[in-house]
ModelCIF file with pLDDT and N, C-alpha, C, O atoms, coordinates in Angstrom:
data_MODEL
#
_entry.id   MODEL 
#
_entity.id                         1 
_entity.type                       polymer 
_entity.pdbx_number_of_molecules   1 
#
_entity_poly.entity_id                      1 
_entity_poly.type                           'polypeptide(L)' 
_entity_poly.nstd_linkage                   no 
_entity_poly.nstd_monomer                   no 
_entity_poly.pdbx_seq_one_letter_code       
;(UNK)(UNK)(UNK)(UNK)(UNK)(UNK)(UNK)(UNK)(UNK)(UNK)(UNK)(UNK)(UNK)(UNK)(UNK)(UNK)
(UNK)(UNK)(UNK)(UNK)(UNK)(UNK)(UNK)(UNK)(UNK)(UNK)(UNK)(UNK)(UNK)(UNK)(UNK)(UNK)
(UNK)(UNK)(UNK)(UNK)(UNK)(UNK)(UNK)(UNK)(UNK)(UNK)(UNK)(UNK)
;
_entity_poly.pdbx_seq_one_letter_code_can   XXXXXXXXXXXXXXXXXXXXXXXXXXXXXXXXXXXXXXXXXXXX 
_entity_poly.pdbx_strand_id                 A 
#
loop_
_entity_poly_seq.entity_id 
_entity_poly_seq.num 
_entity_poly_seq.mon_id 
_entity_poly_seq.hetero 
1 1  UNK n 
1 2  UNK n 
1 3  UNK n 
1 4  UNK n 
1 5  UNK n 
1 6  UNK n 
1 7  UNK n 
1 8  UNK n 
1 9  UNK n 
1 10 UNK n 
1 11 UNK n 
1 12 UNK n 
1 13 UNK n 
1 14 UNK n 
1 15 UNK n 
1 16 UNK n 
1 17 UNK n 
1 18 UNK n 
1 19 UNK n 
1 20 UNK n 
1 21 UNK n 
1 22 UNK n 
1 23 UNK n 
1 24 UNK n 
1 25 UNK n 
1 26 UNK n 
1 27 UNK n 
1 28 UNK n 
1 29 UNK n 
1 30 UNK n 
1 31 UNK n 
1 32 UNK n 
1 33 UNK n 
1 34 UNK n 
1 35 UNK n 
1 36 UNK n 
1 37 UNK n 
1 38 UNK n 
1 39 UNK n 
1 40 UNK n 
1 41 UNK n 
1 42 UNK n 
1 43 UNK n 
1 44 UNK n 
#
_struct_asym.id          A 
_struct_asym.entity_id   1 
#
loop_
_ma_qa_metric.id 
_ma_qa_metric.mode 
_ma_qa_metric.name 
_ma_qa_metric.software_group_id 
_ma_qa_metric.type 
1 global pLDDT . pLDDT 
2 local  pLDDT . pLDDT 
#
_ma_qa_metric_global.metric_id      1 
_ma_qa_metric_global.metric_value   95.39 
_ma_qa_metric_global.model_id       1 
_ma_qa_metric_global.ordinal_id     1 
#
loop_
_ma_qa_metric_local.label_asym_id 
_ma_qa_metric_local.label_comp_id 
_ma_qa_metric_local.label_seq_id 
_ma_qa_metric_local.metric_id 
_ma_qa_metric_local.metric_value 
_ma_qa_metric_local.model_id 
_ma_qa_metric_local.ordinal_id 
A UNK 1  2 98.00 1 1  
A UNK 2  2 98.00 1 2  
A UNK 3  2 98.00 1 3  
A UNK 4  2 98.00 1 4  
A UNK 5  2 98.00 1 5  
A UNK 6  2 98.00 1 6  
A UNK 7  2 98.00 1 7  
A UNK 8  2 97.00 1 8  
A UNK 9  2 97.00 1 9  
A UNK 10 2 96.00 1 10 
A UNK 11 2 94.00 1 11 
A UNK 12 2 93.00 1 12 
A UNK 13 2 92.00 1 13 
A UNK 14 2 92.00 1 14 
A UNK 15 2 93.00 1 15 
A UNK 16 2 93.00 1 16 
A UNK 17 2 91.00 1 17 
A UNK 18 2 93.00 1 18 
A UNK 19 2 95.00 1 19 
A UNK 20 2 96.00 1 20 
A UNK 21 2 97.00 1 21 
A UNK 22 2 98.00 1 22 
A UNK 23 2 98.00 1 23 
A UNK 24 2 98.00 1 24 
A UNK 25 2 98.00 1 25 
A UNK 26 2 96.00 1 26 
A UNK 27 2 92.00 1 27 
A UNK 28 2 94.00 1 28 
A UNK 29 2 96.00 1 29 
A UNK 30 2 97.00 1 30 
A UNK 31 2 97.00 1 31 
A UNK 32 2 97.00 1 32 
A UNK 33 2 98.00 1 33 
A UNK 34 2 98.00 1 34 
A UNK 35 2 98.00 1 35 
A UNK 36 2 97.00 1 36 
A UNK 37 2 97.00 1 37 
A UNK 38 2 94.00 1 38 
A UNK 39 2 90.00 1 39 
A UNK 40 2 89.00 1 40 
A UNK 41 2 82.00 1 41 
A UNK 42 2 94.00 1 42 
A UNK 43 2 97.00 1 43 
A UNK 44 2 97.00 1 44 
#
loop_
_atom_site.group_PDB 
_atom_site.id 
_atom_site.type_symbol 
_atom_site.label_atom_id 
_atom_site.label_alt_id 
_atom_site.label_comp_id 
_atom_site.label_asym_id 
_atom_site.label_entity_id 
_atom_site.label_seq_id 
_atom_site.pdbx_PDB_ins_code 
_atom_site.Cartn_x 
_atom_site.Cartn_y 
_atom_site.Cartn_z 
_atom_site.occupancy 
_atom_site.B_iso_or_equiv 
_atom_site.pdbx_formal_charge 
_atom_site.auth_seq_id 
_atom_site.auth_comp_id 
_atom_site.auth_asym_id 
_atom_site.auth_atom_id 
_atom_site.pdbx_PDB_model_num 
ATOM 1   N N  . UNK A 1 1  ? 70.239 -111.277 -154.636 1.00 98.00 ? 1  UNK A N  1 
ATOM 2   C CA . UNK A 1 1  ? 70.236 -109.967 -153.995 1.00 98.00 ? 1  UNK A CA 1 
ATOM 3   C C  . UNK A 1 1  ? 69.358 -108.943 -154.679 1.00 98.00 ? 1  UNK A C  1 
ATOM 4   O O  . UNK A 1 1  ? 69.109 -107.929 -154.027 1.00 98.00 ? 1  UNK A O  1 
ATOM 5   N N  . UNK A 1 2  ? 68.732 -109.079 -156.175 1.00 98.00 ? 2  UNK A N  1 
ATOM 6   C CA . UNK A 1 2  ? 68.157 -108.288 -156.681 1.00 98.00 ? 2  UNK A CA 1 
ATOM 7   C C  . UNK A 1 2  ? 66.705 -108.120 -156.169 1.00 98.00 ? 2  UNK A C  1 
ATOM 8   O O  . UNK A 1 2  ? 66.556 -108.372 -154.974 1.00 98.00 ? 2  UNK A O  1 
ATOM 9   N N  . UNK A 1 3  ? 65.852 -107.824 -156.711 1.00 98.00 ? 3  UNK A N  1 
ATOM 10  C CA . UNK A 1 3  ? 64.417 -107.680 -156.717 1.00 98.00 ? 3  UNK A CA 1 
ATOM 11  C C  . UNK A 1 3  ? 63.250 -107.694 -157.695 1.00 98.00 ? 3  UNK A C  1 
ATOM 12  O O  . UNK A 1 3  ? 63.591 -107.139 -158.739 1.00 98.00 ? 3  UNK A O  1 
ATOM 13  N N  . UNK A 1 4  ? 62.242 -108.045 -157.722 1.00 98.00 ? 4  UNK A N  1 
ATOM 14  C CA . UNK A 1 4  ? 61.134 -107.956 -158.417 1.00 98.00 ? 4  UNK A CA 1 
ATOM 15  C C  . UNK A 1 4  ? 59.668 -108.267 -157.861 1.00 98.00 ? 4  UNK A C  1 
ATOM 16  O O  . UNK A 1 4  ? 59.337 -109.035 -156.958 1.00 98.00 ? 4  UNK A O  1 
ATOM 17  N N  . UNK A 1 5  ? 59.017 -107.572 -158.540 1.00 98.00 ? 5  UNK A N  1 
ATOM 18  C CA . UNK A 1 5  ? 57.584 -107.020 -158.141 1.00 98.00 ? 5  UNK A CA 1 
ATOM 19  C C  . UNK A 1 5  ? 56.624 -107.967 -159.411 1.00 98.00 ? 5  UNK A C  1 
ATOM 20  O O  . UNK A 1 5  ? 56.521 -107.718 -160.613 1.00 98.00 ? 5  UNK A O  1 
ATOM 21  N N  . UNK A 1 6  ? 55.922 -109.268 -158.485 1.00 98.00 ? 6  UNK A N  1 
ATOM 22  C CA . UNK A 1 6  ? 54.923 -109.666 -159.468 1.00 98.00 ? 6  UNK A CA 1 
ATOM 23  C C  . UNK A 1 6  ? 53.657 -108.840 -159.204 1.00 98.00 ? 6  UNK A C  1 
ATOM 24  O O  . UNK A 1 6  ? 53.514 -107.968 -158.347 1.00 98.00 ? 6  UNK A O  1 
ATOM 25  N N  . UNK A 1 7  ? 52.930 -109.200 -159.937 1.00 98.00 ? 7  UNK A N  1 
ATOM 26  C CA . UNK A 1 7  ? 51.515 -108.270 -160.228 1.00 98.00 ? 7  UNK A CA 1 
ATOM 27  C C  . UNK A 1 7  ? 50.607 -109.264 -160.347 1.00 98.00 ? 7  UNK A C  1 
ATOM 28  O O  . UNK A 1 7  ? 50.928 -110.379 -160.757 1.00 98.00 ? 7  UNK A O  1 
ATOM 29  N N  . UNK A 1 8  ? 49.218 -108.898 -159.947 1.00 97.00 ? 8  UNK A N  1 
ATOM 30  C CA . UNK A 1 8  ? 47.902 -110.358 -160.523 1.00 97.00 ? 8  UNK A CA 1 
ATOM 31  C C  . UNK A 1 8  ? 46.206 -109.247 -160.209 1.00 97.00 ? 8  UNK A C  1 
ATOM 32  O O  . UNK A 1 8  ? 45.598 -108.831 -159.223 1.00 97.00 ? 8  UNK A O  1 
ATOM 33  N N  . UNK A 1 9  ? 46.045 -109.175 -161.766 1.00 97.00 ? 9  UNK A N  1 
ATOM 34  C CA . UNK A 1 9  ? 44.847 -108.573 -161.662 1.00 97.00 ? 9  UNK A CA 1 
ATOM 35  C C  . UNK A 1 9  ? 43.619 -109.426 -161.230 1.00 97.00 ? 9  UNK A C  1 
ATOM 36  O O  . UNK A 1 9  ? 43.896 -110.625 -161.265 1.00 97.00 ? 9  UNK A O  1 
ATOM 37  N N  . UNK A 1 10 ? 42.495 -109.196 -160.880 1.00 96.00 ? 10 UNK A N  1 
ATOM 38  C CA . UNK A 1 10 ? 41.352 -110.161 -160.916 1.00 96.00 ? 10 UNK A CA 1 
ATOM 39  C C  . UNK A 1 10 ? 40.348 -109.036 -161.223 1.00 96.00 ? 10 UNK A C  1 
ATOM 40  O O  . UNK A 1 10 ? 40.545 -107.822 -161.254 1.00 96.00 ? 10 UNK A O  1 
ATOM 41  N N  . UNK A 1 11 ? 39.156 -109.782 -161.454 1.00 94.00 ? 11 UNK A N  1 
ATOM 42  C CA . UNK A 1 11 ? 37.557 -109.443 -161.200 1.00 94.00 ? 11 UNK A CA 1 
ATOM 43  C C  . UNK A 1 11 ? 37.381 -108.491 -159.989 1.00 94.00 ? 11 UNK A C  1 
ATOM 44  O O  . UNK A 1 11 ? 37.713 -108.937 -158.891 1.00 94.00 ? 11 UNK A O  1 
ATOM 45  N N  . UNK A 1 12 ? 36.903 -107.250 -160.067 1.00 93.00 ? 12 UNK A N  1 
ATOM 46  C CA . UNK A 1 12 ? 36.224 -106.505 -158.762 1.00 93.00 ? 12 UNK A CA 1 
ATOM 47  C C  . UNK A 1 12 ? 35.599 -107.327 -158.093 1.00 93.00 ? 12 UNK A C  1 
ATOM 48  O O  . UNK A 1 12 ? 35.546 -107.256 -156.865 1.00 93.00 ? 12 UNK A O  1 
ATOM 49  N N  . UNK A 1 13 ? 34.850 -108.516 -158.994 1.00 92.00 ? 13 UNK A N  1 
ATOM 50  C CA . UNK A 1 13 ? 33.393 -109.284 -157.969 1.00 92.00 ? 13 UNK A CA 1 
ATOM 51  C C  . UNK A 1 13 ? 34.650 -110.329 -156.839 1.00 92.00 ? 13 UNK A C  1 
ATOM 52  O O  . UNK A 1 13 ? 34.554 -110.681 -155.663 1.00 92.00 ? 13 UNK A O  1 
ATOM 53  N N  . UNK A 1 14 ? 35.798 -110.558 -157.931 1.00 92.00 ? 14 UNK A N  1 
ATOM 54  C CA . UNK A 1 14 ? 36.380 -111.730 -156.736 1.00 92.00 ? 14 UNK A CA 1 
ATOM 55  C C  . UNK A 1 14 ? 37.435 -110.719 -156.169 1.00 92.00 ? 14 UNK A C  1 
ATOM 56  O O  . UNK A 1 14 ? 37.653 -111.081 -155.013 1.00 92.00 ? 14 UNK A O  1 
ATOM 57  N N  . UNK A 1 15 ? 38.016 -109.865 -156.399 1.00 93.00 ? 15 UNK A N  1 
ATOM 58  C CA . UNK A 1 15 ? 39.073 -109.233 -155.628 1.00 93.00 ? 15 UNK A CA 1 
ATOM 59  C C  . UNK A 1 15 ? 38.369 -108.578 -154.379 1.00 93.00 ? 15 UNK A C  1 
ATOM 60  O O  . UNK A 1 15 ? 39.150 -108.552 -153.427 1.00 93.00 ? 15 UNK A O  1 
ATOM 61  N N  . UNK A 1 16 ? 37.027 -107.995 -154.063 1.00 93.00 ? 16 UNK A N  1 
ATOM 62  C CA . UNK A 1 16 ? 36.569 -107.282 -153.222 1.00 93.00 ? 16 UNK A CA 1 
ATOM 63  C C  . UNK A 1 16 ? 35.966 -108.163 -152.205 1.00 93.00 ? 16 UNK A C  1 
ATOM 64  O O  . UNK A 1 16 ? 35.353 -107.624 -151.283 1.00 93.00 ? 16 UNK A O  1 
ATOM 65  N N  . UNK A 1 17 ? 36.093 -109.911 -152.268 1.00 91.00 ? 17 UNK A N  1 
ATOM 66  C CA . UNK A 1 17 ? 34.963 -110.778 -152.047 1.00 91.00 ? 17 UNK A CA 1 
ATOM 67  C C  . UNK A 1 17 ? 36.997 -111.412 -151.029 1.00 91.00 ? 17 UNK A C  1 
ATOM 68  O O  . UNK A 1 17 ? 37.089 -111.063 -149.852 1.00 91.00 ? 17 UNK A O  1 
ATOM 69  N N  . UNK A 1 18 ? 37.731 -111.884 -151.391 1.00 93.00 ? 18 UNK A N  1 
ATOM 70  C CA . UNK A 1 18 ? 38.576 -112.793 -151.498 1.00 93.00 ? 18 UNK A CA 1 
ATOM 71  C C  . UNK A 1 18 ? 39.540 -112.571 -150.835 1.00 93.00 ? 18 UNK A C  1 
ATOM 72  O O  . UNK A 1 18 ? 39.719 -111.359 -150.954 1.00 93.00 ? 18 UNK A O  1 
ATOM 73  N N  . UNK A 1 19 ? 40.648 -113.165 -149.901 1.00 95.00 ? 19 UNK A N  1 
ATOM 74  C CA . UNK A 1 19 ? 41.768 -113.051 -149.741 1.00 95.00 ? 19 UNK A CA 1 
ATOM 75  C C  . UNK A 1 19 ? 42.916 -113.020 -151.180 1.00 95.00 ? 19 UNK A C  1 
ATOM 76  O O  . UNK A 1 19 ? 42.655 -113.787 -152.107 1.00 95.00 ? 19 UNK A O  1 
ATOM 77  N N  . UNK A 1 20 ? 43.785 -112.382 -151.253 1.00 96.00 ? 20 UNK A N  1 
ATOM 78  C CA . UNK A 1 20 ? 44.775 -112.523 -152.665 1.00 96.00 ? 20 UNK A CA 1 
ATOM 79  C C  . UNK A 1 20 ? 45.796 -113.072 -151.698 1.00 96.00 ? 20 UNK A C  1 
ATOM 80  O O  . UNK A 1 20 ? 46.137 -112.619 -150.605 1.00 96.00 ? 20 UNK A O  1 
ATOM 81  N N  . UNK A 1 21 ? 46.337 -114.477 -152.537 1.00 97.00 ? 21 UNK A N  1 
ATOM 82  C CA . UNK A 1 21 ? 47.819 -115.082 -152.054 1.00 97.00 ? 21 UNK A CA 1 
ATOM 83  C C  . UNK A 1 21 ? 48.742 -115.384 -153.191 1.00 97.00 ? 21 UNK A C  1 
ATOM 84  O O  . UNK A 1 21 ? 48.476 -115.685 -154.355 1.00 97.00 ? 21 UNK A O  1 
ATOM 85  N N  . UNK A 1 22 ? 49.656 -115.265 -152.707 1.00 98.00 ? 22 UNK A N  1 
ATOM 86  C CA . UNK A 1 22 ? 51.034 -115.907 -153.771 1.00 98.00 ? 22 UNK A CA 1 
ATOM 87  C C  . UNK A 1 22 ? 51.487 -117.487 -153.495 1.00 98.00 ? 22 UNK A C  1 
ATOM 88  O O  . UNK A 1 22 ? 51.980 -117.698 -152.387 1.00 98.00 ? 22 UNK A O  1 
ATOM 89  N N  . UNK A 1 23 ? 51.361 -118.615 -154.410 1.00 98.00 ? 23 UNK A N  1 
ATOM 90  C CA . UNK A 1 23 ? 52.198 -119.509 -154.412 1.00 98.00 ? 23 UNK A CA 1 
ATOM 91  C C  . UNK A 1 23 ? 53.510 -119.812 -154.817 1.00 98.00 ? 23 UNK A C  1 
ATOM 92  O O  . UNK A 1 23 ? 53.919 -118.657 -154.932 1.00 98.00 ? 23 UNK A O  1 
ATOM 93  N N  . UNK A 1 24 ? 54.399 -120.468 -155.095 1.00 98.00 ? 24 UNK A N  1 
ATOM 94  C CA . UNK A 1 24 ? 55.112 -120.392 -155.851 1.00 98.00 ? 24 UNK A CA 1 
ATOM 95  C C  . UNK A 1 24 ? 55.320 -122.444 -155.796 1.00 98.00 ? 24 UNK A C  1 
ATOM 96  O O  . UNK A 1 24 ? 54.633 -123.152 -155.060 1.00 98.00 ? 24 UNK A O  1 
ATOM 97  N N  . UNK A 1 25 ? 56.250 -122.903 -156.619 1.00 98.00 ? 25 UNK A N  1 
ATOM 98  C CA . UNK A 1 25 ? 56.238 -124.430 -156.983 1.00 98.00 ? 25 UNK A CA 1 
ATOM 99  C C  . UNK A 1 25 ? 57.581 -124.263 -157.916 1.00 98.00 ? 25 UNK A C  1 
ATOM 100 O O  . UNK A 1 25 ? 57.603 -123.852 -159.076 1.00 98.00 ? 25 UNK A O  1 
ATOM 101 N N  . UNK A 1 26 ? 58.786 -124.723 -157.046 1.00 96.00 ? 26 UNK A N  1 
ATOM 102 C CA . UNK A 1 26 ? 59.606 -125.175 -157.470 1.00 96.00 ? 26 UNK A CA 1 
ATOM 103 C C  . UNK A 1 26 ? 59.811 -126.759 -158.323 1.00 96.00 ? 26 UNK A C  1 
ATOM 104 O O  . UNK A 1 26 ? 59.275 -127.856 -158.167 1.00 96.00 ? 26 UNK A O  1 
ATOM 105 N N  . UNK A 1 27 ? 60.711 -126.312 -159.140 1.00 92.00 ? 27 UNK A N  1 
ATOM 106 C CA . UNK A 1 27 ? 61.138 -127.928 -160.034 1.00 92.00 ? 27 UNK A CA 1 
ATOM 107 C C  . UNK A 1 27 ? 61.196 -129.461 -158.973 1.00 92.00 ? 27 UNK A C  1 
ATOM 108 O O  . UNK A 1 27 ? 62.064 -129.681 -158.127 1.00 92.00 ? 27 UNK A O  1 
ATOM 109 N N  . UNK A 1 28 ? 60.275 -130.178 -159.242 1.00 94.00 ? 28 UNK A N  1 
ATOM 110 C CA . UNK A 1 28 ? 60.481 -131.493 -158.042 1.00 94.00 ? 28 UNK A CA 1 
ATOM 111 C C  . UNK A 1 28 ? 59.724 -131.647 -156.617 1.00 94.00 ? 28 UNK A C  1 
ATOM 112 O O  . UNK A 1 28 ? 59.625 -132.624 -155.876 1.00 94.00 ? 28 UNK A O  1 
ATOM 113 N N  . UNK A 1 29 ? 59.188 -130.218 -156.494 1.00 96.00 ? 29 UNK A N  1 
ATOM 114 C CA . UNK A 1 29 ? 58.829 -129.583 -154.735 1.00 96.00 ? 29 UNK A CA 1 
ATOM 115 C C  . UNK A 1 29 ? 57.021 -129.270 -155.084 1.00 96.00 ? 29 UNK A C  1 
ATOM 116 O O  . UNK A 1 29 ? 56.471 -128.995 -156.150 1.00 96.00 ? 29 UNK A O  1 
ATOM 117 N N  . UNK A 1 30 ? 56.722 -129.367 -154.352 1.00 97.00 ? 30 UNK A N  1 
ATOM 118 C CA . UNK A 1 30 ? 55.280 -129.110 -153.948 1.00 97.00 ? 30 UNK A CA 1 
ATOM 119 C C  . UNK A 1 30 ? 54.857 -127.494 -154.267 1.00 97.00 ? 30 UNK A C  1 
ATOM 120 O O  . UNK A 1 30 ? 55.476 -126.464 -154.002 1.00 97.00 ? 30 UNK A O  1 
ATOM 121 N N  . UNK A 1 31 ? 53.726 -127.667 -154.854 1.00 97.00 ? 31 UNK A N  1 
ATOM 122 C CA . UNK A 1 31 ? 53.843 -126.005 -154.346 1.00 97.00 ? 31 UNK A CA 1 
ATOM 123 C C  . UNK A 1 31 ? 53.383 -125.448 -152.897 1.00 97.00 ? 31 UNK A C  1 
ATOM 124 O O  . UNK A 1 31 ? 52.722 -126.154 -152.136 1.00 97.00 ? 31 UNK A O  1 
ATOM 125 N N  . UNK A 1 32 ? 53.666 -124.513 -152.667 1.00 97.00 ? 32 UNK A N  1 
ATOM 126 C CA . UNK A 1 32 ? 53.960 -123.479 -151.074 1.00 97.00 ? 32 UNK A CA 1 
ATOM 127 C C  . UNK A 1 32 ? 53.085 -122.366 -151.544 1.00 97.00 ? 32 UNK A C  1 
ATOM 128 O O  . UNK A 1 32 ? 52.711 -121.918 -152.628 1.00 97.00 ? 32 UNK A O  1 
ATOM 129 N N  . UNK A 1 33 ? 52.880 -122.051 -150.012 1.00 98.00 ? 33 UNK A N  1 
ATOM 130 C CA . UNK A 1 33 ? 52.122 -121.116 -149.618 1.00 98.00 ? 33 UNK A CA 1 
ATOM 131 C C  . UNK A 1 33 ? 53.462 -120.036 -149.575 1.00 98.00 ? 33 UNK A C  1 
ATOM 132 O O  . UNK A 1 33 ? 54.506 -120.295 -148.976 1.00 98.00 ? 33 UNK A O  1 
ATOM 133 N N  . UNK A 1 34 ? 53.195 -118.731 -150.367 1.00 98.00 ? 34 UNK A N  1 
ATOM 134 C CA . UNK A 1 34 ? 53.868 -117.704 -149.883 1.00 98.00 ? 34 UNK A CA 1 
ATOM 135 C C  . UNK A 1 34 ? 53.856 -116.524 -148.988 1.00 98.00 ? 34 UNK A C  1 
ATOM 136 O O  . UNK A 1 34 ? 54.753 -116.135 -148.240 1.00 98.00 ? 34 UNK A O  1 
ATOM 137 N N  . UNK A 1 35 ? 52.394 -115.901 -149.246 1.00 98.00 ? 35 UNK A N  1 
ATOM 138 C CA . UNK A 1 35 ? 51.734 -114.584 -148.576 1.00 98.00 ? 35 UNK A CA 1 
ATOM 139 C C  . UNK A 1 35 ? 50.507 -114.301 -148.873 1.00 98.00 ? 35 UNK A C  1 
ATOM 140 O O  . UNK A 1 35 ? 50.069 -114.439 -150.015 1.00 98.00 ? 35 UNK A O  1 
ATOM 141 N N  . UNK A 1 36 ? 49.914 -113.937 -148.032 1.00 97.00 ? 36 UNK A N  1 
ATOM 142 C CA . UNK A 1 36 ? 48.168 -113.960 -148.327 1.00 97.00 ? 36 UNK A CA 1 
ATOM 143 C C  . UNK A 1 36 ? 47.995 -112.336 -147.798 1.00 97.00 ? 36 UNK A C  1 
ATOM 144 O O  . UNK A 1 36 ? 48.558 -111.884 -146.801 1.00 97.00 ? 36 UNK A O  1 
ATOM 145 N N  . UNK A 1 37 ? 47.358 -111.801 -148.430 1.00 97.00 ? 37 UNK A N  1 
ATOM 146 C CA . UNK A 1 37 ? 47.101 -110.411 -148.117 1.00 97.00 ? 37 UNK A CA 1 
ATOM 147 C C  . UNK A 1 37 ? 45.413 -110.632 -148.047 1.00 97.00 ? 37 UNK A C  1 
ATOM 148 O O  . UNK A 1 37 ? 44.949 -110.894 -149.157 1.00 97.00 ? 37 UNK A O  1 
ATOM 149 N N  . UNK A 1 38 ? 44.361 -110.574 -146.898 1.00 94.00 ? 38 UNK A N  1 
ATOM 150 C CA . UNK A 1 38 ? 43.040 -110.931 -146.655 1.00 94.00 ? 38 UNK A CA 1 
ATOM 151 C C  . UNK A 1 38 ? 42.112 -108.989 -147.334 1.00 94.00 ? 38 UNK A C  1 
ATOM 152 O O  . UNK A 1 38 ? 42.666 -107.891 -147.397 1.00 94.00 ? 38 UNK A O  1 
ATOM 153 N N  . UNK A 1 39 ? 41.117 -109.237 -147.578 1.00 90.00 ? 39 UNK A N  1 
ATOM 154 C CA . UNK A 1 39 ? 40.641 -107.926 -148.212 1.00 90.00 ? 39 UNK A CA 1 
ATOM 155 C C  . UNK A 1 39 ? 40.677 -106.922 -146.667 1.00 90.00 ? 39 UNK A C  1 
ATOM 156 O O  . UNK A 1 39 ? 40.325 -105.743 -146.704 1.00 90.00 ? 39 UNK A O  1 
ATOM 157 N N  . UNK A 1 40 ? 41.000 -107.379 -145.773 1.00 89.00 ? 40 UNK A N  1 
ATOM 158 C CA . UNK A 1 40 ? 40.608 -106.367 -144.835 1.00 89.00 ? 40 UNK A CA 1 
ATOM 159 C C  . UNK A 1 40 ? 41.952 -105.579 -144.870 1.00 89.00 ? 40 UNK A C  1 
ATOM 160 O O  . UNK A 1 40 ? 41.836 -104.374 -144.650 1.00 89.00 ? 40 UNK A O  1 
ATOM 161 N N  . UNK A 1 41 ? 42.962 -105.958 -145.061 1.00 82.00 ? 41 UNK A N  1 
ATOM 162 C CA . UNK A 1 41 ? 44.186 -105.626 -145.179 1.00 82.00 ? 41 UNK A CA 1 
ATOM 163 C C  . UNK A 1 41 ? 45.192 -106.308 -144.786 1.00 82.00 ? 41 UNK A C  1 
ATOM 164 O O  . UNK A 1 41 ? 46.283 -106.017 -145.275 1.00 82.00 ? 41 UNK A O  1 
ATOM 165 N N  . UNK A 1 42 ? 45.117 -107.278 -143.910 1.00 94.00 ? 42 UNK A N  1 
ATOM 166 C CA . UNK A 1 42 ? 46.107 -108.248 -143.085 1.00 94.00 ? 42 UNK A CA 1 
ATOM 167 C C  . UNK A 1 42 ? 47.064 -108.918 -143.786 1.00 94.00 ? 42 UNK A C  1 
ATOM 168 O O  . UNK A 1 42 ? 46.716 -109.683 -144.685 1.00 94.00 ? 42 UNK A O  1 
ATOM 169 N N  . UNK A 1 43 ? 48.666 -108.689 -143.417 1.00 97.00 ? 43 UNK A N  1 
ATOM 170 C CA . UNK A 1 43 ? 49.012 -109.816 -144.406 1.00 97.00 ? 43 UNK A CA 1 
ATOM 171 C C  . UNK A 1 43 ? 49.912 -111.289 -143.783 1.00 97.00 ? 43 UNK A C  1 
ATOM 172 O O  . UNK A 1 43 ? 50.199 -110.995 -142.623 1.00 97.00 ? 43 UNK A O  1 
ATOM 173 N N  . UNK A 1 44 ? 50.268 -112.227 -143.985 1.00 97.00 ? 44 UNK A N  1 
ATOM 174 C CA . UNK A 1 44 ? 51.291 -113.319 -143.434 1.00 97.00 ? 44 UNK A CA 1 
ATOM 175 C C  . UNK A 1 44 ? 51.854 -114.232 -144.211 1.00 97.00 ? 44 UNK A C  1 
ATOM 176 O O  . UNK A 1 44 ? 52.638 -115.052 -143.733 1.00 97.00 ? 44 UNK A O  1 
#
């Protein structure tokens, strides 16, 4: 029920160029796609 806020700096050359996404990879499990935020602003 709680909350937390990860963070992930990059490069201006790749942050302004790039979609930013979150994975995550549980113990045993594949890692997953979480959320992709595209530079135009879009997110899913």
């Amino acid at each position: 029920g709680g909350s937390l806020t990860l963070s992930c700096a990059a490069p201006g050359s790749i942050f302004r160029i790039y979609a930013g996404s979150w994975y995550r990879q549980a113990p045993g499990k594949q890692r997953e796609l979480v959320a992709v935020a595209t530079s135009s602003g879009s997110a899913t």
